[in-house]
Protein backbone atom coordinates (compact mmCIF):
# COMPACT_ATOMS: atom_id res chain seq x y z
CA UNK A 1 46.87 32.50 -14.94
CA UNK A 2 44.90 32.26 -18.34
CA UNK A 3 44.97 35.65 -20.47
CA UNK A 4 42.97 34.10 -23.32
CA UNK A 5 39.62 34.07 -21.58
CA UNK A 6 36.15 35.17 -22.87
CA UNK A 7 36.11 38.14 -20.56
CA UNK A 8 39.30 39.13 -23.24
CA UNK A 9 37.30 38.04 -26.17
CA UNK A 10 34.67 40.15 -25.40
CA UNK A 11 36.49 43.15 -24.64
CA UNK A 12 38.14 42.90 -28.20
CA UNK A 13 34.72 42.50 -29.53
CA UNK A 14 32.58 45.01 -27.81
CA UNK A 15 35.70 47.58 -28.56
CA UNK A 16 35.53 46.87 -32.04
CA UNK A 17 39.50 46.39 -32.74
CA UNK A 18 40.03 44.99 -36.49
CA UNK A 19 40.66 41.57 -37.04
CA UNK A 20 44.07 41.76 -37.51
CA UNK A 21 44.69 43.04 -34.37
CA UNK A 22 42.58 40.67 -32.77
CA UNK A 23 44.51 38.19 -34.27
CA UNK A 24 47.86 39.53 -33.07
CA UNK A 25 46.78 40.07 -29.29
CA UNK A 26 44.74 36.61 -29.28
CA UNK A 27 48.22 35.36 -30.62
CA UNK A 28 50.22 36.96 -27.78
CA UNK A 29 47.98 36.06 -25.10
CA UNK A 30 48.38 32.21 -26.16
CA UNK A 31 52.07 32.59 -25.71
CA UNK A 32 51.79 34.02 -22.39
CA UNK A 33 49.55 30.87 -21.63
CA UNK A 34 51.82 28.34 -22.89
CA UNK A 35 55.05 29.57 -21.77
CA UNK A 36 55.08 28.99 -18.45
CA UNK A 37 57.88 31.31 -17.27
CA UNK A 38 56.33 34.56 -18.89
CA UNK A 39 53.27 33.75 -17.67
CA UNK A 40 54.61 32.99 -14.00
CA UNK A 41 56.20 36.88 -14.92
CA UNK A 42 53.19 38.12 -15.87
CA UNK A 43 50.89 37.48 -13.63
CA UNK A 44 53.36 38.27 -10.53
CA UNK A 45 53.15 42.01 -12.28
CA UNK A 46 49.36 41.67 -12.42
CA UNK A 47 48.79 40.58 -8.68
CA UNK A 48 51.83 43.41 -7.86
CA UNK A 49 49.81 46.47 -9.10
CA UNK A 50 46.13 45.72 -9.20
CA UNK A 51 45.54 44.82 -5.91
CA UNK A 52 44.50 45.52 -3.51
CA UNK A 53 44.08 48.77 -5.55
CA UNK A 54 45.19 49.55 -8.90
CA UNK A 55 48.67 52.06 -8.57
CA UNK A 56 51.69 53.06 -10.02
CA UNK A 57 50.83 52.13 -13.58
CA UNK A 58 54.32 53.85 -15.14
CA UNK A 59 56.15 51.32 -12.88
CA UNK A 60 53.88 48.42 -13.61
CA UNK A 61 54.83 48.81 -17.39
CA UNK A 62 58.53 49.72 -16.34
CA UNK A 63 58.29 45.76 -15.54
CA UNK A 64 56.71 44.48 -18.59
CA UNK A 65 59.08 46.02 -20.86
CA UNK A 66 61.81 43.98 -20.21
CA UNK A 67 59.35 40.78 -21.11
CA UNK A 68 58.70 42.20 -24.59
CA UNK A 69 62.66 41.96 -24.98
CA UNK A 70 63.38 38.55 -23.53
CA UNK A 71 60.25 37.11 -25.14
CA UNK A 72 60.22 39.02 -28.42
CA UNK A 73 56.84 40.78 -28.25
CA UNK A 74 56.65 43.96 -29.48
CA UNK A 75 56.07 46.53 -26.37
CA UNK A 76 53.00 48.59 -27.10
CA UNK A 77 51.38 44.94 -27.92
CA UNK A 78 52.24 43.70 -24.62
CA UNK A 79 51.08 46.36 -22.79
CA UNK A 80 47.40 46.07 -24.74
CA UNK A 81 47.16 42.54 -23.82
CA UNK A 82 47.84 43.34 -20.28
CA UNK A 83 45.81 46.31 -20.19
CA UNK A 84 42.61 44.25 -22.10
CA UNK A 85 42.98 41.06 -19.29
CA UNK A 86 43.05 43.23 -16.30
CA UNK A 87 39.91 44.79 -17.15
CA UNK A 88 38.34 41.79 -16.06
CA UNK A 89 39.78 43.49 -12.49
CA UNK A 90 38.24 46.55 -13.44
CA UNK A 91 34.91 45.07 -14.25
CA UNK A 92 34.32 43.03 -11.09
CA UNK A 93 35.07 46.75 -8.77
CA UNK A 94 32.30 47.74 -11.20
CA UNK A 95 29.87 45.21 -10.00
CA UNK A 96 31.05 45.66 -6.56
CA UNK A 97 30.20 49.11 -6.09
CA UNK A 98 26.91 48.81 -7.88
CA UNK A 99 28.57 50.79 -11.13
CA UNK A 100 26.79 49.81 -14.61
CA UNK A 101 28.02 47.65 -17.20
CA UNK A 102 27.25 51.04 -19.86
CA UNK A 103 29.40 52.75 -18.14
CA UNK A 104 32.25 50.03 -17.60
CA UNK A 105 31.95 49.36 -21.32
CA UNK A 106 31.69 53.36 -22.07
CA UNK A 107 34.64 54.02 -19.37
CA UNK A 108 36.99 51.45 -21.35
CA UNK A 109 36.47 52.27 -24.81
CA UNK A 110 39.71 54.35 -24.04
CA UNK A 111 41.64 51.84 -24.81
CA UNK A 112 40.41 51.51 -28.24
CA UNK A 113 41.14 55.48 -28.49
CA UNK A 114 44.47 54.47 -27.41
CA UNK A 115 44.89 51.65 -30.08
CA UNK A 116 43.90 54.09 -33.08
CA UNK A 117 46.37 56.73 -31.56
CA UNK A 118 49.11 54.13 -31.50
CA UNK A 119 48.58 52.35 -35.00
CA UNK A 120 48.47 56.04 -36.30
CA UNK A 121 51.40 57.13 -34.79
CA UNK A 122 53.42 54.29 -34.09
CA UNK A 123 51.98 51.58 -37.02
CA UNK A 124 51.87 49.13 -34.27
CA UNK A 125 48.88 47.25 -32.51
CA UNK A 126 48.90 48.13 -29.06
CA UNK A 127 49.25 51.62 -27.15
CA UNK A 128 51.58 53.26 -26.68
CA UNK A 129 50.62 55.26 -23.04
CA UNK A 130 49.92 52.49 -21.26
CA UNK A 131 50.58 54.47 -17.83
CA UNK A 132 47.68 56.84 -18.69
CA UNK A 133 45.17 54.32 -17.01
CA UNK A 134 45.92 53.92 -13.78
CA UNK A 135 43.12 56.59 -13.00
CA UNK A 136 40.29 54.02 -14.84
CA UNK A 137 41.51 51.30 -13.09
CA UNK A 138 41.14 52.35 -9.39
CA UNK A 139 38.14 53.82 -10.31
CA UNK A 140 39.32 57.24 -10.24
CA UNK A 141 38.31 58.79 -13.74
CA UNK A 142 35.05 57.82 -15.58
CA UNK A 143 33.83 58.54 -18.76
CA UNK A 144 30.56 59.84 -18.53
CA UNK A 145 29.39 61.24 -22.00
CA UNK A 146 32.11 63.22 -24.35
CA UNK A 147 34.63 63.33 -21.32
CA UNK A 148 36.62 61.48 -19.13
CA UNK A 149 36.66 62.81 -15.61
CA UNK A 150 39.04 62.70 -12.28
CA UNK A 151 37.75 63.19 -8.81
CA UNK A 152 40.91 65.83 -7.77
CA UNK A 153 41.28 68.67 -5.96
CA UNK A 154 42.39 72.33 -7.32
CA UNK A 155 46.09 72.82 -7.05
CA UNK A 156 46.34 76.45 -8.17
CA UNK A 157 46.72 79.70 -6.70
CA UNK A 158 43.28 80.99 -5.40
CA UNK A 159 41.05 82.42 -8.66
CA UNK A 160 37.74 84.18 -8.09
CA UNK A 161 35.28 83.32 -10.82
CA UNK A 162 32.90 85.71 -12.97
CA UNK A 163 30.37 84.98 -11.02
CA UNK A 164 32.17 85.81 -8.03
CA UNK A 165 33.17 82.57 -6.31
CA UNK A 166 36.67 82.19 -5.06
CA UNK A 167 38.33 78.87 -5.75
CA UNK A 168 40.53 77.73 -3.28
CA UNK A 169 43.76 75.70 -3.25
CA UNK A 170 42.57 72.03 -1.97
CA UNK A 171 38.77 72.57 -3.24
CA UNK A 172 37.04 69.69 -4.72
CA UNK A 173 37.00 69.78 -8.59
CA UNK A 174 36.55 67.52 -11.57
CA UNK A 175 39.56 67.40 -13.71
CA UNK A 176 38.11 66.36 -17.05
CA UNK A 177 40.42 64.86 -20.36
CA UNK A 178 39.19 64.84 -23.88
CA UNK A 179 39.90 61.70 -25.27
CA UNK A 180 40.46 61.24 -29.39
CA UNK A 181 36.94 59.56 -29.88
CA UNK A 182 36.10 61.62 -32.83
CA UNK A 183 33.59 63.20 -31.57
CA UNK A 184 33.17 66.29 -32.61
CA UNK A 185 32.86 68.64 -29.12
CA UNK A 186 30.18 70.49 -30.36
CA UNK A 187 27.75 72.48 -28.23
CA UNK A 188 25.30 69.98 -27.35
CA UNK A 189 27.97 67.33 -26.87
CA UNK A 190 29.61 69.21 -24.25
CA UNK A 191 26.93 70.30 -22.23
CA UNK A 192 25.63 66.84 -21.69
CA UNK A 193 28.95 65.66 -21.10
CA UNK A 194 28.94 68.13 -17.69
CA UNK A 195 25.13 67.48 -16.87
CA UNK A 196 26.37 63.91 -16.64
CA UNK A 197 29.44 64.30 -14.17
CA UNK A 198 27.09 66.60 -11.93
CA UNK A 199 24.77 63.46 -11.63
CA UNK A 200 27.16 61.45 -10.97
CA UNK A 201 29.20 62.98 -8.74
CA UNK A 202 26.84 64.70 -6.37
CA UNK A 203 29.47 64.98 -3.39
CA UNK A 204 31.53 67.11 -5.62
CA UNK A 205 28.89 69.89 -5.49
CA UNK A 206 29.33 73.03 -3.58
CA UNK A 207 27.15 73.81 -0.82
CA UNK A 208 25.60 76.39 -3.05
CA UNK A 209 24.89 73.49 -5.47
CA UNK A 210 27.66 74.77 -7.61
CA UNK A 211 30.73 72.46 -9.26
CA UNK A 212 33.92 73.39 -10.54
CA UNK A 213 35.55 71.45 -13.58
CA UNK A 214 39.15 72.33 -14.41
CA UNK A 215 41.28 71.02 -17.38
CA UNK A 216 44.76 71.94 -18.53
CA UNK A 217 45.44 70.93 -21.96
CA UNK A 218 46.88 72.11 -25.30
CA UNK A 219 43.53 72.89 -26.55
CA UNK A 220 43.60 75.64 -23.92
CA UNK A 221 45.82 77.94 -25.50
CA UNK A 222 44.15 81.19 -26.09
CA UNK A 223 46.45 82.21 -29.14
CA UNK A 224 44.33 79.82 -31.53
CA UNK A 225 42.19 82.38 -31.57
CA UNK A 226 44.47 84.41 -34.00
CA UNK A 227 43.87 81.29 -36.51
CA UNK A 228 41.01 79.29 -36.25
CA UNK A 229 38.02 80.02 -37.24
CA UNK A 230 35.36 82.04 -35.71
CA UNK A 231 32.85 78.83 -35.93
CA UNK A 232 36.00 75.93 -34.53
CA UNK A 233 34.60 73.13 -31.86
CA UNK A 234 38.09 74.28 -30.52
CA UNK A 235 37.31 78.07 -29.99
CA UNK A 236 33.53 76.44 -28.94
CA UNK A 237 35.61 74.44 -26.24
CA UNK A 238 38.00 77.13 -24.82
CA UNK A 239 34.91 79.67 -24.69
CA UNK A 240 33.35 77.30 -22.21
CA UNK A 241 37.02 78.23 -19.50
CA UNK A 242 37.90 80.96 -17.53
CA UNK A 243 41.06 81.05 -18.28
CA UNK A 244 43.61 80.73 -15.36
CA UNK A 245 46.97 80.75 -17.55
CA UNK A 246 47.56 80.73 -20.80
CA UNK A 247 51.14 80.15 -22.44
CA UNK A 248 52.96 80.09 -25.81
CA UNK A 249 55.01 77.18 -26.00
CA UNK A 250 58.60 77.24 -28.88
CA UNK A 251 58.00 73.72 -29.43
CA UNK A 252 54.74 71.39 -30.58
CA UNK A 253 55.20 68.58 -28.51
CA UNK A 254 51.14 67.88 -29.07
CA UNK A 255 52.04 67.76 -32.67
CA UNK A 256 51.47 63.91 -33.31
CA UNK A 257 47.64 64.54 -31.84
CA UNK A 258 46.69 67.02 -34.93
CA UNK A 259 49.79 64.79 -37.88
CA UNK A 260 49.46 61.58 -36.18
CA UNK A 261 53.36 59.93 -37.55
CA UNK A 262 53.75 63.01 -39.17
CA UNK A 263 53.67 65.04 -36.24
CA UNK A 264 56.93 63.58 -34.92
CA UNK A 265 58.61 65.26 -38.51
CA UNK A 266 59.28 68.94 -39.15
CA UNK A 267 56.18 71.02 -39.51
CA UNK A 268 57.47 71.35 -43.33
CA UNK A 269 56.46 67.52 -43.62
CA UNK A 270 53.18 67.42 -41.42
CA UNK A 271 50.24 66.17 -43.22
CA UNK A 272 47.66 68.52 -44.85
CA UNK A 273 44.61 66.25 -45.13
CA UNK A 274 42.51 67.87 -42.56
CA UNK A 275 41.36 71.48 -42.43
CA UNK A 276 42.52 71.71 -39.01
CA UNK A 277 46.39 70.20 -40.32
CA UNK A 278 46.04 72.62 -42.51
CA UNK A 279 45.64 75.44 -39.94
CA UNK A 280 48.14 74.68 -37.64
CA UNK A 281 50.83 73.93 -40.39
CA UNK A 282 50.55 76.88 -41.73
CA UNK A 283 50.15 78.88 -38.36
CA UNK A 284 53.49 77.28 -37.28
CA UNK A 285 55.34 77.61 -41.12
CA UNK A 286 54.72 81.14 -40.41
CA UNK A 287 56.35 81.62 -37.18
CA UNK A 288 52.95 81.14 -35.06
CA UNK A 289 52.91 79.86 -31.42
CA UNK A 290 51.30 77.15 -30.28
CA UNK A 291 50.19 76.09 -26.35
CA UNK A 292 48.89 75.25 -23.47
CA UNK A 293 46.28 76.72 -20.92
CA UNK A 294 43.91 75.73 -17.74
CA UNK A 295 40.84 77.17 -17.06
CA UNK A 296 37.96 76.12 -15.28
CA UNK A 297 34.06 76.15 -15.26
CA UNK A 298 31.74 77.05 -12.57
CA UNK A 299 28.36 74.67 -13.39
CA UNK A 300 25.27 74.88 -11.81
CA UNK A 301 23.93 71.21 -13.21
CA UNK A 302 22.29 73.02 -16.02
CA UNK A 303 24.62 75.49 -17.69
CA UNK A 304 27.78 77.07 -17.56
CA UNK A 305 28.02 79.62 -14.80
CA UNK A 306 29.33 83.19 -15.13
């Protein structure tokens, strides 16, 4: 099996990772080519878990952890160098099932996300989730505009909308993620983010032409009200939710996705170079809960729905 191919070349180039990560994942791949029992390893984990469908990716990387220790590769780097050759996988379901290359290439820009996260918080080149894609890999979450979205159904007790709709346990919804592009989620940004999914996923429509999106998330926590301000992307963002629960948490565990490294320190020693670090820290210094919420939006393919 050859990992240095130009389908891998081209992924590192049309992601736009640095050249010294380039470098270091061009170097790892040649040493799974030339060493003949990793790469008889490797590829037995590769044929194991993407096909005939891509599955279990927390199990697949349960496997390749134990190469970075025998071989002396560092993990997270490992696991990008798998995860950038078995897009080629990914790609070719794309061409099957008539899917464009935009939004292949759109759809795996995650894993550049992922590399920023991980050389931010971890100082390494790789990534350090590497289960999180199982979903882009069976072609079961797309990004289509500012979000990444799951065909799932709702799991919650039943919740009648604003607008009067009753959502039922086992209903068809889009679960949607917010991935750390960078972009900010402003008003515009969102709303063409959910005419997007409603285009492309018409058999998730109601029969009254209606389609429910549901998230849970950190972002979701109603108490950041008592601290952001009036004009935050991230009071913009919860506004768009009915709010199904909404809980205070004790501890930050989301801390590293506001302080990066610093997040994984005592809130006295999170960073302050952002006016959103600045927020939180202080929010939390002064005895202030964080949290986590789920909500969902009724859309009717132009607006939000109340």
């Amino acid at each position: 099996m050859v990992i240095l191919n130009e389908h891998f070349k081209e992924v590192e180039k049309r992601l736009g990772f640095p050249q010294e990560a380039v470098e270091i994942f061009e170097k790892t791949a040649t040493r799974i080519d030339t060493c003949k029992s990793l790469n008889k390893k490797f590829e037995a984990i590769f044929n194991e878990f993407l096909f005939p469908k891509a599955h279990d990716f927390g199990k697949l990387f349960d496997k390749v952890k134990p190469l970075s220790i025998i071989y002396g590769i560092k993990e997270y780097t490992l696991d990008m160098v798998f995860l950038i050759r078995a897009t080629e996988v990914m790609h070719d379901l794309y061409k099957e099932r008539g899917l464009s290359d935009e939004l292949f290439w759109h759809t795996v820009k995650d894993l550049k996300y992922k590399y920023d996260e991980c050389v931010k918080c971890k100082g390494v080149h790789g990534t350090f989730v590497p289960w999180w894609n199982t979903g882009f890999f069976s072609l079961e979450r797309f990004a289509l505009g500012r979000y990444q979205f799951d065909m799932t159904t709702y799991g919650g007790e039943d919740f009648t909308a604003s607008c009067g709709i009753t959502i039922k346990k086992g209903d068809k919804t889009l679960g949607f993620h917010i991935p750390s592009s960078g972009i900010p989620l402003t008003d515009d940004v969102r709303l063409d983010s959910f005419k997007k999914a409603y285009e492309f996923f018409p058999e998730f429509r109601r029969e009254d032409g209606l389609m429910i999106f549901e998230c849970g998330s950190w972002l979701i926590y109603e108490g950041y009200k008592d601290f952001l301000p009036e004009n935050s992307n991230i009071l913009k963002f919860i506004g768009d939710f009915e709010i199904v629960s909404s809980e205070a948490r004790d501890k930050f565990n989301d801390a590293w996705r506001v302080f990066n490294a610093s997040g994984y320190k005592s809130p006295k020693k999170w960073d302050e170079e952002t006016s959103m670090q600045r927020a939180f820290k202080k929010h939390v210094l002064s005895g202030g809960k964080t949290g986590h919420g789920h909500g969902i939006i009724v859309f009717d393919g132009e607006k939000i729905v109340r």
